[in-house]
Structures are given as structure tokens and as C-alpha cells.
PDB file of N, CA and C in Angstrom:
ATOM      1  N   UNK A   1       0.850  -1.162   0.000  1.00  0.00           N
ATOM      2  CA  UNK A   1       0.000   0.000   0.000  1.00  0.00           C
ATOM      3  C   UNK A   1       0.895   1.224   0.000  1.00  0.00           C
ATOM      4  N   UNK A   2       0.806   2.001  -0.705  1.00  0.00           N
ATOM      5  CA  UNK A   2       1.706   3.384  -1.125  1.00  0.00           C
ATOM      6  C   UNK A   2       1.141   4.874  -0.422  1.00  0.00           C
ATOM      7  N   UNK A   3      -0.324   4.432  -0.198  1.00  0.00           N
ATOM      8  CA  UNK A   3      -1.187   5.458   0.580  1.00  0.00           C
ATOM      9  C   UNK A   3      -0.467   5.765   2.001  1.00  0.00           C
ATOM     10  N   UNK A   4       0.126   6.982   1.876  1.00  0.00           N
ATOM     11  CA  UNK A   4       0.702   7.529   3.332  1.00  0.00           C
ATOM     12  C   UNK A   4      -0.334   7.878   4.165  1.00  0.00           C
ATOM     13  N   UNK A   5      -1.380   8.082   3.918  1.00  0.00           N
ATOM     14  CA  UNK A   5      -2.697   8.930   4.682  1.00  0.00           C
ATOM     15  C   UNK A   5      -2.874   7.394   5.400  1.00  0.00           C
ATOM     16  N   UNK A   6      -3.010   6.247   4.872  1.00  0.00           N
ATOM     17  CA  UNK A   6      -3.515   4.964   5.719  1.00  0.00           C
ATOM     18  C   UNK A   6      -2.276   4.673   6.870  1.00  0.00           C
ATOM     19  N   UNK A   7      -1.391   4.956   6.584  1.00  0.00           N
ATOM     20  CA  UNK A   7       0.042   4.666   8.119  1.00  0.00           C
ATOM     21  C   UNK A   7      -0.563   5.001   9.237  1.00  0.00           C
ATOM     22  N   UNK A   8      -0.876   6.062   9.860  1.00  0.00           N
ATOM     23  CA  UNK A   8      -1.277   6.120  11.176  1.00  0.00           C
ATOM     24  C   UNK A   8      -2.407   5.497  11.622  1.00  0.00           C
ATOM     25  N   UNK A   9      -3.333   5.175  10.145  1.00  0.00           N
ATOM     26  CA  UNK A   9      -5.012   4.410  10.996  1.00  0.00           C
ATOM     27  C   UNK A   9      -4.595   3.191  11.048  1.00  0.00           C
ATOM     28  N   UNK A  10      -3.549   2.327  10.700  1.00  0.00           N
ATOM     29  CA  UNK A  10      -2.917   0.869  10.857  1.00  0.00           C
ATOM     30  C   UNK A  10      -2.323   1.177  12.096  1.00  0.00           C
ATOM     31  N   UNK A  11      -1.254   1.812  12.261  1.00  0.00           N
ATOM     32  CA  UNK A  11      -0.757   1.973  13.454  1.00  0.00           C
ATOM     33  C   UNK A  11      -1.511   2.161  14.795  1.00  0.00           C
ATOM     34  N   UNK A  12      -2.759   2.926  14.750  1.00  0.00           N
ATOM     35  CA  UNK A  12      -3.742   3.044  15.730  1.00  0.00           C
ATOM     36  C   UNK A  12      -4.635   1.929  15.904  1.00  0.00           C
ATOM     37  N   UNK A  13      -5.281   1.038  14.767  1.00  0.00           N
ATOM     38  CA  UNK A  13      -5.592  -0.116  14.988  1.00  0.00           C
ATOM     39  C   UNK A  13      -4.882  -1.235  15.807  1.00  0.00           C
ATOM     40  N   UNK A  14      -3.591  -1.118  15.110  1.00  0.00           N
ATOM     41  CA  UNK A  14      -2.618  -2.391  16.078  1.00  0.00           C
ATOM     42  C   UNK A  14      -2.607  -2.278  17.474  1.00  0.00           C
ATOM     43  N   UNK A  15      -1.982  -0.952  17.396  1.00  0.00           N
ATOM     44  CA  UNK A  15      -1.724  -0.591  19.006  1.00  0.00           C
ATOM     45  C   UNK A  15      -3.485  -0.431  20.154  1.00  0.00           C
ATOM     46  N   UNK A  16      -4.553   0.321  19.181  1.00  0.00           N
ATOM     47  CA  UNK A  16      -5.519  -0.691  20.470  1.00  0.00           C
ATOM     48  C   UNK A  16      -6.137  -1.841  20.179  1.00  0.00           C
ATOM     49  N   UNK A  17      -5.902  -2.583  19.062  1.00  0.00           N
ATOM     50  CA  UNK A  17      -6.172  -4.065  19.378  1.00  0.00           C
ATOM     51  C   UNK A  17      -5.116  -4.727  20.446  1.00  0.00           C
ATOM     52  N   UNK A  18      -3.788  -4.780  20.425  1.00  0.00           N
ATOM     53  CA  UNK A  18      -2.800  -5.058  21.241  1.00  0.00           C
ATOM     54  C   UNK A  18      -3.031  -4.645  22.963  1.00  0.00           C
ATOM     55  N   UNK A  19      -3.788  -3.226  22.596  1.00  0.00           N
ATOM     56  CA  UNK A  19      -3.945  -2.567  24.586  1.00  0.00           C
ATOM     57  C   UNK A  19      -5.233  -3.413  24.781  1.00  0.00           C
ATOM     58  N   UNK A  20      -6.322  -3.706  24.091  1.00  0.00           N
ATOM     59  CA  UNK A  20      -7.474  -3.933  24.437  1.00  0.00           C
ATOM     60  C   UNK A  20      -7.242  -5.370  24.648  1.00  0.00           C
ATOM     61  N   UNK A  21      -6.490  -6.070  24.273  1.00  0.00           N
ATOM     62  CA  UNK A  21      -6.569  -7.658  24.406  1.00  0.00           C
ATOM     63  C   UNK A  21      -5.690  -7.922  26.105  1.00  0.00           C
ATOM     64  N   UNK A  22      -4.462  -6.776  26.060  1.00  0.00           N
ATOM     65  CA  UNK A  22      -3.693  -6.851  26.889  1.00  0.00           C
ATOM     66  C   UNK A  22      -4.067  -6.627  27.913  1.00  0.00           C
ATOM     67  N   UNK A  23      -5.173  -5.459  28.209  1.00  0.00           N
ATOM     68  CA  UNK A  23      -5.807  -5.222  29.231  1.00  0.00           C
ATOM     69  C   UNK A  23      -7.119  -5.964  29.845  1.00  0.00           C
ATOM     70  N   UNK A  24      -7.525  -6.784  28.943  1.00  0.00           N
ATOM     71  CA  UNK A  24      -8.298  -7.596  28.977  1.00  0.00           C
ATOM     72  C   UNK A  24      -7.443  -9.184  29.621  1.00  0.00           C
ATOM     73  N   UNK A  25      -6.730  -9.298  29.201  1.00  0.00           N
ATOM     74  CA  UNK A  25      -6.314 -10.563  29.900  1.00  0.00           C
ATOM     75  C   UNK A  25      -5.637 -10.259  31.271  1.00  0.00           C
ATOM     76  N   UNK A  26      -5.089  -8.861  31.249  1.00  0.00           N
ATOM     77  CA  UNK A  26      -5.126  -8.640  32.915  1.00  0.00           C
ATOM     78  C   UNK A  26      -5.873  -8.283  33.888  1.00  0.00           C
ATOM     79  N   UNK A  27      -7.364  -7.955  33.442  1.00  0.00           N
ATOM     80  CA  UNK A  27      -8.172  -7.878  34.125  1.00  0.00           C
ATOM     81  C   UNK A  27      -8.777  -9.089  34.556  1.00  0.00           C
ATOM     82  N   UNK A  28      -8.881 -10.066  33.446  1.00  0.00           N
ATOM     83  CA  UNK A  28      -9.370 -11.695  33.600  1.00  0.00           C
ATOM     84  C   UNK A  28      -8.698 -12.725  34.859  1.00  0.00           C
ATOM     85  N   UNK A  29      -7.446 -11.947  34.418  1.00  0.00           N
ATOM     86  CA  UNK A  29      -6.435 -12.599  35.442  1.00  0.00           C
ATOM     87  C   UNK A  29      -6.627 -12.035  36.917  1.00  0.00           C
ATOM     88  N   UNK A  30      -6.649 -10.640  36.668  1.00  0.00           N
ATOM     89  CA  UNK A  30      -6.385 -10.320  38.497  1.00  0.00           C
ATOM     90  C   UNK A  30      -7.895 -10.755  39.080  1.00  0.00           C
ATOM     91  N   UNK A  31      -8.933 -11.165  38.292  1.00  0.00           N
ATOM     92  CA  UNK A  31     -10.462 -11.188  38.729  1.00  0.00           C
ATOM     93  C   UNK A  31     -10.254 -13.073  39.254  1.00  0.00           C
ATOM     94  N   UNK A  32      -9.045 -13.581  38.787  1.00  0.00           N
ATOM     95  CA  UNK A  32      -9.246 -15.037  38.876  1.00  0.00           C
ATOM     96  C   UNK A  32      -8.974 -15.112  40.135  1.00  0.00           C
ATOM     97  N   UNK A  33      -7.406 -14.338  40.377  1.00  0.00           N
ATOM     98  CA  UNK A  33      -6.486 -14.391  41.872  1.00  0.00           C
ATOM     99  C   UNK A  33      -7.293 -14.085  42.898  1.00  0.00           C
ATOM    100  N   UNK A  34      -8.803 -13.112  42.965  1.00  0.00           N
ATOM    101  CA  UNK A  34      -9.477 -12.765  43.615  1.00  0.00           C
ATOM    102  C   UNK A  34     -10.100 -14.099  44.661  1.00  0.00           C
ATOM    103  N   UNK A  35     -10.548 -13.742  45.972  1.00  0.00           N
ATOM    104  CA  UNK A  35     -11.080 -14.847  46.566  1.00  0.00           C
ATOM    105  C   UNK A  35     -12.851 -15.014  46.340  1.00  0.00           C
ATOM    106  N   UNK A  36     -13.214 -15.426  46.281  1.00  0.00           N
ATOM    107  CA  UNK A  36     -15.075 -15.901  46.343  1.00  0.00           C
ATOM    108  C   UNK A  36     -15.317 -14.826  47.372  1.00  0.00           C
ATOM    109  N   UNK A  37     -15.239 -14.688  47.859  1.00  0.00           N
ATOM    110  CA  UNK A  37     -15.744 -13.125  48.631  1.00  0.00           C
ATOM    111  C   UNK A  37     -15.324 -12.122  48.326  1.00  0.00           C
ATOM    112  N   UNK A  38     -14.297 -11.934  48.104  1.00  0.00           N
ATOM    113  CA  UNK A  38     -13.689 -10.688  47.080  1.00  0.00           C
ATOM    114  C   UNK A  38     -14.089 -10.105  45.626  1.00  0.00           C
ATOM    115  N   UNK A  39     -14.505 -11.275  45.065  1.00  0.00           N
ATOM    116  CA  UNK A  39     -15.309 -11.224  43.840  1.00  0.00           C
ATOM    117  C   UNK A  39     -16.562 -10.903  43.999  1.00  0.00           C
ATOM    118  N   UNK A  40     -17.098 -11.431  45.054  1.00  0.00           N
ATOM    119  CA  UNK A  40     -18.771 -11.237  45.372  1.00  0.00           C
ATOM    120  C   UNK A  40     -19.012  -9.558  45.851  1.00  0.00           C
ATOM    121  N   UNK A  41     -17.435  -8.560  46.929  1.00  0.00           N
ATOM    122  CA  UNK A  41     -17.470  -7.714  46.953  1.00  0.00           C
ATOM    123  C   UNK A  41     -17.619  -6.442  45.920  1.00  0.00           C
ATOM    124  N   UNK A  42     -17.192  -6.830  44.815  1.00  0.00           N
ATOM    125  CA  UNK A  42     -16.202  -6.570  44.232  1.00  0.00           C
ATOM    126  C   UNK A  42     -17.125  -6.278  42.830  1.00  0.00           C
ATOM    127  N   UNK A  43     -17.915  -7.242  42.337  1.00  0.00           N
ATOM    128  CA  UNK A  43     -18.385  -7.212  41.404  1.00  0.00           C
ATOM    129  C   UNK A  43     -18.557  -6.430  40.441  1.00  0.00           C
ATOM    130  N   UNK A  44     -19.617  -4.824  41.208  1.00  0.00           N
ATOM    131  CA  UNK A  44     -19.626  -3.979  40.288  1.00  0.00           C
ATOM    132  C   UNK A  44     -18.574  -3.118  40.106  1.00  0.00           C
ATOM    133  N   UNK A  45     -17.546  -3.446  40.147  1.00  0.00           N
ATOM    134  CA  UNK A  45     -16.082  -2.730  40.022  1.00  0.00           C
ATOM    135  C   UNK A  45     -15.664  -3.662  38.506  1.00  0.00           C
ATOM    136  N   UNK A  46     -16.051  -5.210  39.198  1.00  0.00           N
ATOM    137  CA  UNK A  46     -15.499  -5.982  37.942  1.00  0.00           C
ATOM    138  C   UNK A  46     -16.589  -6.013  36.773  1.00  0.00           C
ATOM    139  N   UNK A  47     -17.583  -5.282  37.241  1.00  0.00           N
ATOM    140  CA  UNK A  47     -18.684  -5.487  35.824  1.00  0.00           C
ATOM    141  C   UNK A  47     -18.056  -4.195  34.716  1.00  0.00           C
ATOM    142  N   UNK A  48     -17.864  -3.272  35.559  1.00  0.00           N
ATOM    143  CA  UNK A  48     -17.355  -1.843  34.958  1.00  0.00           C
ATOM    144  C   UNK A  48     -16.064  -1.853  33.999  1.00  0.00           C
ATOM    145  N   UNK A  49     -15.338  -2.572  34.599  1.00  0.00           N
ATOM    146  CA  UNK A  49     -13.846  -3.055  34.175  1.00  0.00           C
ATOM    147  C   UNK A  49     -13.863  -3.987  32.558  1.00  0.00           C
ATOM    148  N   UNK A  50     -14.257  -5.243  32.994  1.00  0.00           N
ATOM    149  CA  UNK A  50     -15.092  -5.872  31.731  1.00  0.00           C
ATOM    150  C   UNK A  50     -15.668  -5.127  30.733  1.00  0.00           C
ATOM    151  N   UNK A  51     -16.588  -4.319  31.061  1.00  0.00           N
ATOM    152  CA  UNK A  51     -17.401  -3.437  30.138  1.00  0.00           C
ATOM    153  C   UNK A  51     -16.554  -2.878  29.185  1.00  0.00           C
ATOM    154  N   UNK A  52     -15.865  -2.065  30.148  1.00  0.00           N
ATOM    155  CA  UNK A  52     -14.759  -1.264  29.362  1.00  0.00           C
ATOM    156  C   UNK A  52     -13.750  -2.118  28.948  1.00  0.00           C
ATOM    157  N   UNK A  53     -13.098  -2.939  28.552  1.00  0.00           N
ATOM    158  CA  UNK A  53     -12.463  -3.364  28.387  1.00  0.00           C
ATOM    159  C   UNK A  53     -13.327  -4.195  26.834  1.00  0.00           C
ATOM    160  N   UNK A  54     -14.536  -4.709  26.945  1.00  0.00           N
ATOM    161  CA  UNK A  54     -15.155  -4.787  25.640  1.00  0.00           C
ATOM    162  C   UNK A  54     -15.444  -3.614  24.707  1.00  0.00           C
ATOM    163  N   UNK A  55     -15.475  -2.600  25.418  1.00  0.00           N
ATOM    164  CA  UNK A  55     -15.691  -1.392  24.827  1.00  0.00           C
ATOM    165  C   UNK A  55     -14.640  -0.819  23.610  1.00  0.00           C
ATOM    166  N   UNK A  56     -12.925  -1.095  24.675  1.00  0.00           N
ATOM    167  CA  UNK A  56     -11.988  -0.809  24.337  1.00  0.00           C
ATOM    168  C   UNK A  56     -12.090  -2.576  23.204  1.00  0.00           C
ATOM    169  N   UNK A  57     -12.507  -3.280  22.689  1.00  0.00           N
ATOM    170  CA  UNK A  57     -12.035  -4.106  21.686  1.00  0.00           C
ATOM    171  C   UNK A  57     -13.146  -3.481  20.675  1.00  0.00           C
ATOM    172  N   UNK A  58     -14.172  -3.350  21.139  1.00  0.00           N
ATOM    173  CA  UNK A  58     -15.227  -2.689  19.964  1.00  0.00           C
ATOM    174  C   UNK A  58     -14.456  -1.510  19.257  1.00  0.00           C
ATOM    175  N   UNK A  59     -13.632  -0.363  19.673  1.00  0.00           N
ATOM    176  CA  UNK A  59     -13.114   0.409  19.591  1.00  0.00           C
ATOM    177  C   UNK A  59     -11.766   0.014  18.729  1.00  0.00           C
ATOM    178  N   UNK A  60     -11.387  -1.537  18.950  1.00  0.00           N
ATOM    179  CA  UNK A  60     -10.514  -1.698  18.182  1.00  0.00           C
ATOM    180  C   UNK A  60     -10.934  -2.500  16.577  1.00  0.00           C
ATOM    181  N   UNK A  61     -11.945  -3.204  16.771  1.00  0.00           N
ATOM    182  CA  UNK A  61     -12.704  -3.699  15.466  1.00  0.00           C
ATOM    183  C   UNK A  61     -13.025  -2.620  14.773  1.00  0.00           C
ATOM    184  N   UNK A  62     -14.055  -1.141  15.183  1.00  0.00           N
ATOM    185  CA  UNK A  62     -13.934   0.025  14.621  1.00  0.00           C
ATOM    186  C   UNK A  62     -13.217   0.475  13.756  1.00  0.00           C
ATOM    187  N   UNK A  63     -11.934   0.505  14.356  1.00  0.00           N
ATOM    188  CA  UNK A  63     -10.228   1.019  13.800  1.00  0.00           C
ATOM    189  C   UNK A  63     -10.030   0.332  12.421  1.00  0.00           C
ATOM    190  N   UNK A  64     -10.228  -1.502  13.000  1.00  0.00           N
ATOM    191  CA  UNK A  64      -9.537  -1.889  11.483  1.00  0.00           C
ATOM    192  C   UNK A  64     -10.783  -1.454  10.390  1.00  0.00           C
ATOM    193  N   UNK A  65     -11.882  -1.634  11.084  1.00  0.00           N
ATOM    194  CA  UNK A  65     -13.142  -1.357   9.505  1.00  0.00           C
ATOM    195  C   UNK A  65     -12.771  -0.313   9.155  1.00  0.00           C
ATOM    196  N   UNK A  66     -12.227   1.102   9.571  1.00  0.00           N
ATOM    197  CA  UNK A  66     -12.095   2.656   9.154  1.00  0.00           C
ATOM    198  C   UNK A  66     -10.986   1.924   8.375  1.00  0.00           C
ATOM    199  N   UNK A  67      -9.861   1.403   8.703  1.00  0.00           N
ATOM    200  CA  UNK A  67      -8.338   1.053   7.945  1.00  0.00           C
ATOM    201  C   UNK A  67      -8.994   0.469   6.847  1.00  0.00           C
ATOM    202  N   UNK A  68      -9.555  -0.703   7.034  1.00  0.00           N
ATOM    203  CA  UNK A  68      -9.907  -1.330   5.405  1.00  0.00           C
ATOM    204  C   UNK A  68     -11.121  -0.080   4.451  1.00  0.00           C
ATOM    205  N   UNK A  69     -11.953   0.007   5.022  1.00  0.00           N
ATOM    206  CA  UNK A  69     -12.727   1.058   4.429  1.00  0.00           C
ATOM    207  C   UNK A  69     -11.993   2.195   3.580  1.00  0.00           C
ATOM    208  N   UNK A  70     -10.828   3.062   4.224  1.00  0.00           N
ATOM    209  CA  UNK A  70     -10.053   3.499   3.584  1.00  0.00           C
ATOM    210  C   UNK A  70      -9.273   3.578   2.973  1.00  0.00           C
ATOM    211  N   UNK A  71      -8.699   1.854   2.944  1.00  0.00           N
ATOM    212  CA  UNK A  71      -7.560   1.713   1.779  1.00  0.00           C
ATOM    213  C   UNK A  71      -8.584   0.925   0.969  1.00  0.00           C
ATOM    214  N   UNK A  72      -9.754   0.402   0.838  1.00  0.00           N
ATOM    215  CA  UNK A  72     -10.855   0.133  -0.561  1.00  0.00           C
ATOM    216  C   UNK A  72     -10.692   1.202  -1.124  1.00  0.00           C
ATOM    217  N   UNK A  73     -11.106   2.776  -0.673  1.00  0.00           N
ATOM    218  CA  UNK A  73     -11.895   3.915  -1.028  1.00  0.00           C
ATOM    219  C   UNK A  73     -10.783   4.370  -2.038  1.00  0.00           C
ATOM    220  N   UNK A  74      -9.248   4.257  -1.176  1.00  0.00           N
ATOM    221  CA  UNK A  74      -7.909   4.423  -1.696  1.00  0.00           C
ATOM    222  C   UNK A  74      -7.789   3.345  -3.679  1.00  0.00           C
ATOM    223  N   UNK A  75      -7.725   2.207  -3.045  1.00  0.00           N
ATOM    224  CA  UNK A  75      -7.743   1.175  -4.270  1.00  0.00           C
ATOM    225  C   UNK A  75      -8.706   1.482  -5.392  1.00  0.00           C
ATOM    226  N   UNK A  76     -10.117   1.644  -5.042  1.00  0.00           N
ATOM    227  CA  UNK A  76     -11.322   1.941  -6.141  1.00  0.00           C
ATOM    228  C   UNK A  76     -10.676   3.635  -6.636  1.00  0.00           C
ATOM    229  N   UNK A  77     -10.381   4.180  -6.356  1.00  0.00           N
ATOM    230  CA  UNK A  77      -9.817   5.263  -6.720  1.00  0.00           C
ATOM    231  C   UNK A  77      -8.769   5.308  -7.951  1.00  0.00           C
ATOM    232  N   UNK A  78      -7.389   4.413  -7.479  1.00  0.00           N
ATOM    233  CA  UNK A  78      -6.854   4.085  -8.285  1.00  0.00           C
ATOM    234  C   UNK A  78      -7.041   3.480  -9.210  1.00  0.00           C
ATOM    235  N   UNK A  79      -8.025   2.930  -9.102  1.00  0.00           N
ATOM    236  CA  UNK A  79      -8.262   1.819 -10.346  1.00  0.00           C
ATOM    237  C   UNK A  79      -9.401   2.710 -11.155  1.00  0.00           C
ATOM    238  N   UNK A  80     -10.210   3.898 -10.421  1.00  0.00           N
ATOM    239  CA  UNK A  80     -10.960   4.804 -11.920  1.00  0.00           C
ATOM    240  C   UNK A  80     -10.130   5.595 -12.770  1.00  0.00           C
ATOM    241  N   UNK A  81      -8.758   5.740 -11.581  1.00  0.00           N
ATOM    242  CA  UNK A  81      -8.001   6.855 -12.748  1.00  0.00           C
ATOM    243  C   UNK A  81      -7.097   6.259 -13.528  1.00  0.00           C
ATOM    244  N   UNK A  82      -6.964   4.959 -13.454  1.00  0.00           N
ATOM    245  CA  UNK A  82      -6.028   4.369 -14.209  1.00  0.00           C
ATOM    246  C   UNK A  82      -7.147   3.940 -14.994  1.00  0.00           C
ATOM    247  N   UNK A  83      -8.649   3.426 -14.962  1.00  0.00           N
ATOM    248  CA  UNK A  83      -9.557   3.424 -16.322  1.00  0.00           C
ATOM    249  C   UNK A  83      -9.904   4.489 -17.080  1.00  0.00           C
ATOM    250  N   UNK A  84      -9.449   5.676 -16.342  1.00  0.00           N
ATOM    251  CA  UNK A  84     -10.161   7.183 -17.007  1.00  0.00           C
ATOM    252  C   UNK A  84      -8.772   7.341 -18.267  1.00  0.00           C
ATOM    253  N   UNK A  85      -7.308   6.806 -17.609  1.00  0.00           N
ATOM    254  CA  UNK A  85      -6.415   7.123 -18.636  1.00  0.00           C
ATOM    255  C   UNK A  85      -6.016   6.290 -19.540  1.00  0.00           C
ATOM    256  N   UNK A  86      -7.193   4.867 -19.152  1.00  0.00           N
ATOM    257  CA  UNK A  86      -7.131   4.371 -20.648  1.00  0.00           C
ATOM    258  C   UNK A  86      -8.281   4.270 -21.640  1.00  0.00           C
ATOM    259  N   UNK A  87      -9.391   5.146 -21.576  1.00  0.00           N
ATOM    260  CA  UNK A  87     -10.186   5.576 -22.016  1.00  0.00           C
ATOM    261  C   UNK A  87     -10.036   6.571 -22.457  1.00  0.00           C
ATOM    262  N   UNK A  88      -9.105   7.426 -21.743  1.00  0.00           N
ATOM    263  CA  UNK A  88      -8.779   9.058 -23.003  1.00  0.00           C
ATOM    264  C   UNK A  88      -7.532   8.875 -23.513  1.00  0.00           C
ATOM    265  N   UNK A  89      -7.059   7.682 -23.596  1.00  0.00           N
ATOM    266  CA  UNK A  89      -5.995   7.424 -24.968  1.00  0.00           C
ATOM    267  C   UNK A  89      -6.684   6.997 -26.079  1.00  0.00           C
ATOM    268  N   UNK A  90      -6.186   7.943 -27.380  1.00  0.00           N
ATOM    269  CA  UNK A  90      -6.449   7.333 -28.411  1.00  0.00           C
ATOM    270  C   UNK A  90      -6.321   6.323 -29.101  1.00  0.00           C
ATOM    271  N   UNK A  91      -7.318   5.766 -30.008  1.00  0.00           N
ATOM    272  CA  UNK A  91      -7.431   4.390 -30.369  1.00  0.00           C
ATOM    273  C   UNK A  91      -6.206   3.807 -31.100  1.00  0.00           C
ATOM    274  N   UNK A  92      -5.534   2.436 -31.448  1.00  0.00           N
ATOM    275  CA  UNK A  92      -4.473   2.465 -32.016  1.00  0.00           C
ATOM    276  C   UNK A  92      -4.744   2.883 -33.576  1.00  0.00           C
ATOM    277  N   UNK A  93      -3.485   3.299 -34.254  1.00  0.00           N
ATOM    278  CA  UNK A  93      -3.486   3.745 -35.508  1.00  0.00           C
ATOM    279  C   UNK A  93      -3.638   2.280 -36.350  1.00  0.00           C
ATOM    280  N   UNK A  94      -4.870   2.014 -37.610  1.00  0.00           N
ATOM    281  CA  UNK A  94      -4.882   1.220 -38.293  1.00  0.00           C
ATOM    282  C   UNK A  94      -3.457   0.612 -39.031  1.00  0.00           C
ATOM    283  N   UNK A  95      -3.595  -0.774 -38.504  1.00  0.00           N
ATOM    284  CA  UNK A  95      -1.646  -1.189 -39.100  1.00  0.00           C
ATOM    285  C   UNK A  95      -2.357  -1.199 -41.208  1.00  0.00           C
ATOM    286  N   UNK A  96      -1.285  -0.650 -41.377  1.00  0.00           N
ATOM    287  CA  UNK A  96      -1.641  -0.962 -43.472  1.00  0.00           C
ATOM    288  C   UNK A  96      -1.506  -2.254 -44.089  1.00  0.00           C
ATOM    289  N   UNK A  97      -2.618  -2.315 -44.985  1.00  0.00           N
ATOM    290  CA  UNK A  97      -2.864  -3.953 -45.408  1.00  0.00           C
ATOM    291  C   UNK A  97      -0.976  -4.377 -46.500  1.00  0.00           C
ATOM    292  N   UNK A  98      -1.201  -5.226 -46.145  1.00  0.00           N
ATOM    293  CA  UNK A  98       0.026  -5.941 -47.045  1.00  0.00           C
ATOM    294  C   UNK A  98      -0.428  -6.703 -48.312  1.00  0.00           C
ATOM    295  N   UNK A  99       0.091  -5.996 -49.668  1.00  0.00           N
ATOM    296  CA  UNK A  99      -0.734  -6.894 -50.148  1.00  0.00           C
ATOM    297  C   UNK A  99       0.429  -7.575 -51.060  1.00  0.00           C
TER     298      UNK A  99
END
């Protein structure tokens, strides 16, 4: 892909798919170490946490659809102006009969 405008929406995709998974498995984790009463305390702290933490992956599925969405929009682009400039070239010159 040659499109410089698409570099940073890849780069922003990776990096919160990468935070959102990362933060997600440490929240999973510290909710495991928790004791059965601690969890039962605890809950709507861990419902909030979870939430957000799906929030933050929705946020990262978002990212890549904007990334692909924009390098289609990028590609269909290229490909009208490369049909527009072979549509306003002229036709070839008739080759002469041999006789």
C-alpha cells in the first residue's frame, strides 16, 4: 500500500487491538487471583472493568473497519483513474494492409 494517509489508521488499529486484548487478559487474570468473597465484593467494580475493556475491543474492530474502508476507497480510486487514462488514450493507428 503506497497510501501515506492509511500509516497512522494501521498503526492506531494495532496498538488498540494489542492494549485492548492486553488489558483484557489482565483484568481476567487479576479477577481469577481474587477470593469468592472478594469477587462477590467486588463485582460492580469488575462489571465496569469488563465493560470497558469490551468497549476498548469494539473500539478496536472500529479502527480496522475505518483502515480497510479506507484503503478500498484508496484502491477503487486508483483503479478509476487508471480506467479514465485508458479511455482518453487514443485508439491504435490502423496497421496498413500488405498486399
Amino acid at each position: 500500500m503506497n497510501d501515506k494517509r492509511q500509516s497512522p489508521a494501521i498503526a492506531t488499529a494495532v496498538y488498540t487491538t494489542g492494549a485492548a486484548l492486553l488489558d483484557l487478559a489482565v483484568c481476567l487474570g487479576s479477577i481469577a487471583n481474587l477470593s469468592p468473597a472478594t469477587q462477590s465484593t467486588q463485582m460492580p467494580l469488575i462489571t465496569v472493568l469488563i465493560f470497558s475493556e469490551l468497549m476498548l475491543i469494539a473500539l478496536a474492530v472500529f479502527q480496522w473497519v475505518h483502515y480497510f474502508r479506507g484503503y478500498l476507497d484508496f484502491r477503487i480510486d486508483q483503479l478509476r483513474q487508471e480506467q479514465q487514462s485508458i479511455v482518453s488514450q487514443p485508439p491504435p493507428a490502423p496497421e496498413p494492409a500488405i498486399d
